[in-house]
C-alpha atoms as a PDB file:
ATOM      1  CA  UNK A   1     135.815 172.135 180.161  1.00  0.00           C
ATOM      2  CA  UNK A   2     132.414 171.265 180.701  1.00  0.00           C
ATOM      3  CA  UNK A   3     131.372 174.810 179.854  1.00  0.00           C
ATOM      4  CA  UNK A   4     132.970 174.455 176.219  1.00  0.00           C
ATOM      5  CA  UNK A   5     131.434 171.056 175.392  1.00  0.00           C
ATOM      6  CA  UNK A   6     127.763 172.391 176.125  1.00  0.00           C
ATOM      7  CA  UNK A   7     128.342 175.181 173.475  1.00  0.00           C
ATOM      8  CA  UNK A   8     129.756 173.113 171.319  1.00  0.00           C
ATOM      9  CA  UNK A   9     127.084 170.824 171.568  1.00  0.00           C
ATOM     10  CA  UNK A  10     124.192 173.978 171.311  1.00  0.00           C
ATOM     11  CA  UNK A  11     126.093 174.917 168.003  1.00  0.00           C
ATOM     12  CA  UNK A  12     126.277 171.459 166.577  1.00  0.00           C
ATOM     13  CA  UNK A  13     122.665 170.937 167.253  1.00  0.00           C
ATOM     14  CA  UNK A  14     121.692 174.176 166.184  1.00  0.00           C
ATOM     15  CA  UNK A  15     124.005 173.388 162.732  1.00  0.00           C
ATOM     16  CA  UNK A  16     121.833 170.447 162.516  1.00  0.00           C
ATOM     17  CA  UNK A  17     118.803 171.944 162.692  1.00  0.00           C
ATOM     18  CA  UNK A  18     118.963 174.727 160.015  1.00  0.00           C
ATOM     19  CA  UNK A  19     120.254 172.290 157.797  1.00  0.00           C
ATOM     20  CA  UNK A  20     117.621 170.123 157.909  1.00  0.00           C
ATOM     21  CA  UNK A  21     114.514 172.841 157.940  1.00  0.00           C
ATOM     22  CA  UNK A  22     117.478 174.590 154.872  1.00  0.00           C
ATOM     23  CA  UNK A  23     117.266 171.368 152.826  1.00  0.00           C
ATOM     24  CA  UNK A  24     113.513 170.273 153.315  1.00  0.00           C
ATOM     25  CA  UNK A  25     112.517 173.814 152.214  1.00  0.00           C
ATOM     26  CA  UNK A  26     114.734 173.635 148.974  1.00  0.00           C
ATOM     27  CA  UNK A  27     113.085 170.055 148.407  1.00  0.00           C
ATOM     28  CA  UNK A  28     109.547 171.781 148.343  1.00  0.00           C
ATOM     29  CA  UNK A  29     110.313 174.390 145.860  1.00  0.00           C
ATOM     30  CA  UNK A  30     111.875 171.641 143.888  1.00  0.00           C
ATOM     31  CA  UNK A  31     108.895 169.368 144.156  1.00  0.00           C
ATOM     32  CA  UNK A  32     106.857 172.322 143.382  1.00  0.00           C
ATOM     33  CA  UNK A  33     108.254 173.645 140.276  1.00  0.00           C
ATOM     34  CA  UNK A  34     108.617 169.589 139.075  1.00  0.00           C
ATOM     35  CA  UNK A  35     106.144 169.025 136.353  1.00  0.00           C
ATOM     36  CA  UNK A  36     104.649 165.225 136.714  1.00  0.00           C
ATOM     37  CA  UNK A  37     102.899 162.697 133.878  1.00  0.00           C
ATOM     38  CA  UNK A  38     103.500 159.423 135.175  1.00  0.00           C
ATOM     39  CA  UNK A  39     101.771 156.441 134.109  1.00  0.00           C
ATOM     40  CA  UNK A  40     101.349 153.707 136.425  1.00  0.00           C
ATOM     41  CA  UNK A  41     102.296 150.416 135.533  1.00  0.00           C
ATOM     42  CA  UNK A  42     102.932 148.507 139.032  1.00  0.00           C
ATOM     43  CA  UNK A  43     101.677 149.552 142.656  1.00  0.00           C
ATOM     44  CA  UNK A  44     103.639 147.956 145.821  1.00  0.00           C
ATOM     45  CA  UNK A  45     102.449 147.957 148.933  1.00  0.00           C
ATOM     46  CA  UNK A  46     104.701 148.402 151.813  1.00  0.00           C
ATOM     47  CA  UNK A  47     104.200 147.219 155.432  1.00  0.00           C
ATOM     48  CA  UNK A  48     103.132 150.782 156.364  1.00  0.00           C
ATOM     49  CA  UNK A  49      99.939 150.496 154.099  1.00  0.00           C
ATOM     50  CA  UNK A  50     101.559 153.345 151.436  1.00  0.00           C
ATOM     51  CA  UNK A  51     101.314 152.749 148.057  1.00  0.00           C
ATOM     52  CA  UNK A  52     104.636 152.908 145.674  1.00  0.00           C
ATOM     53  CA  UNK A  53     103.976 153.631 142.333  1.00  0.00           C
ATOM     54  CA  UNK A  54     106.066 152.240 139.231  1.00  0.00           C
ATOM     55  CA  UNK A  55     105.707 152.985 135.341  1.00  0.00           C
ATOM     56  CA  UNK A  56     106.448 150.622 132.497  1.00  0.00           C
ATOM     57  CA  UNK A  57     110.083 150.944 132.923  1.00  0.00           C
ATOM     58  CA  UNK A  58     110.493 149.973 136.764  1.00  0.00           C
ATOM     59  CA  UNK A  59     111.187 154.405 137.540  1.00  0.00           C
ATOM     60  CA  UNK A  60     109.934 154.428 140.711  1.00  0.00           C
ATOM     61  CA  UNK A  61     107.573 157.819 141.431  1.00  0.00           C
ATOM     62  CA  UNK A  62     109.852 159.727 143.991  1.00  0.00           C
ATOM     63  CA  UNK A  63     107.606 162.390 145.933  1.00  0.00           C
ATOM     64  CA  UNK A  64     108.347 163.819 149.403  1.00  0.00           C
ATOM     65  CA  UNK A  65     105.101 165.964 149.826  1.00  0.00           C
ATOM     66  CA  UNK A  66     102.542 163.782 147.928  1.00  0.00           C
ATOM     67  CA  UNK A  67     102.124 160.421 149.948  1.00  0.00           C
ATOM     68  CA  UNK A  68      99.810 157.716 148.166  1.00  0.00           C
ATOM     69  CA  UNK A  69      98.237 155.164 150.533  1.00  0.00           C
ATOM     70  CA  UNK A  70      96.342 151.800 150.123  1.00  0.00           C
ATOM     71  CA  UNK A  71      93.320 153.542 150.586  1.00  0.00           C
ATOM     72  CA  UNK A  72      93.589 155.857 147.155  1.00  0.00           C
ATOM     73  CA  UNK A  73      92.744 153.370 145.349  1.00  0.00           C
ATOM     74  CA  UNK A  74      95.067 154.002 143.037  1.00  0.00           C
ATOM     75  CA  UNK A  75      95.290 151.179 139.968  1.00  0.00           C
ATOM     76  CA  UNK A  76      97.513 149.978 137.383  1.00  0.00           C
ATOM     77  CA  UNK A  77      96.556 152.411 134.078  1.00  0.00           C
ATOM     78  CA  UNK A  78      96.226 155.504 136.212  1.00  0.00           C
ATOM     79  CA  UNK A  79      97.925 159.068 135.065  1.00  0.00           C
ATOM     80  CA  UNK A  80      99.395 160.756 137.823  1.00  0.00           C
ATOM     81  CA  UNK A  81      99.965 164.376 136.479  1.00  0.00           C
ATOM     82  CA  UNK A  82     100.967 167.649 137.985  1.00  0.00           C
ATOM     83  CA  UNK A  83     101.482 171.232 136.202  1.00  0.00           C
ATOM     84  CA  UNK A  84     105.231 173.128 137.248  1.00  0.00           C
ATOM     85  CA  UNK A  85     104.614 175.293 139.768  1.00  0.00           C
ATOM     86  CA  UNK A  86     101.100 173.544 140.786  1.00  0.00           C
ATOM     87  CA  UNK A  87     100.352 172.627 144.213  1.00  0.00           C
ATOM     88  CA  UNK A  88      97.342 170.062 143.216  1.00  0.00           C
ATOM     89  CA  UNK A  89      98.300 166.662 142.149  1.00  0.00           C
ATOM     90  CA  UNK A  90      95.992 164.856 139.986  1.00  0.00           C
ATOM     91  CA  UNK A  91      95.324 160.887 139.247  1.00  0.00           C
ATOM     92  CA  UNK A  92      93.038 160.569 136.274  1.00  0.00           C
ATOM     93  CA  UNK A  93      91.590 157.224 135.534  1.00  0.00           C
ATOM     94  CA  UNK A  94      90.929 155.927 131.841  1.00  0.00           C
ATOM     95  CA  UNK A  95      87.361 154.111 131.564  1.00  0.00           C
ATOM     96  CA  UNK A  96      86.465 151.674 129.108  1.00  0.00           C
ATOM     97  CA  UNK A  97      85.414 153.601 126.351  1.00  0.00           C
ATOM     98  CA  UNK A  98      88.743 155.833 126.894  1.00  0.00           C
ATOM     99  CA  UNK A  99      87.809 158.610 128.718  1.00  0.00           C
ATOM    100  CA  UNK A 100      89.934 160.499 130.979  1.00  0.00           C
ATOM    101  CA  UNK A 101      88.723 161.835 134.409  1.00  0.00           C
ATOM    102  CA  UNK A 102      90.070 163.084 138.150  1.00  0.00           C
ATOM    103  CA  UNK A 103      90.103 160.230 140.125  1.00  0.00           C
ATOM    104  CA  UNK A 104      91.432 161.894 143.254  1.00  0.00           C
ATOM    105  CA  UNK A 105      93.243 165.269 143.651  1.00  0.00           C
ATOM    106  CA  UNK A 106      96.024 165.835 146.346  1.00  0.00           C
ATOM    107  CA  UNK A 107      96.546 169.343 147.791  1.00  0.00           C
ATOM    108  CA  UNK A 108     100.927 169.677 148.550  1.00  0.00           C
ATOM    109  CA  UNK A 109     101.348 169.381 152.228  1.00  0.00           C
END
């Protein structure tokens, strides 16, 4: 009895764990082939010093692989824009006179 509820445990856990590495590779290539022009509106800071991003509308920007932080910088106004199939993320910032230029660039984890 004891026998059978080790394997069954090894083949739940093992279940488990292709799922998970099954589902957060299928999330990458989704995330990947996503094309991204998102104009923030609103920035939230959490507890955990990341930075959630908002446009006009109150859509929250939902990335797994791109993680903005207090420390981006990142400001009401800014474009956050990324080609399908790209692994670079860009956040272009408008100036004044209404010029658009790479304020950071994020490289897909």
């Amino acid at each position: 009895m004891k026998r059978r509820s080790i394997v069954f445990l090894v083949v739940f856990v093992a279940i488990v764990a292709f799922a998970t590495v099954y589902f957060s590779i299928s999330k990458t290539k989704l995330e990947k082939e996503m094309a991204i022009n998102f104009k923030v509106e609103k920035i939230e800071i959490t507890p955990a010093l990341r930075a959630v991003l908002y446009d006009k509308s109150g859509n929250k920007l939902r990335l797994q692989r791109f993680v903005f932080f207090e420390r981006h910088g990142i400001q009401p106004n800014d474009i956050v824009v990324k080609e399908a199939g790209a692994e670079v993320l860009k956040v272009y910032r408008i100036d004044s006179l209404g010029n658009k230029t790479v304020f950071l660039k994020m490289n897909m984890d």
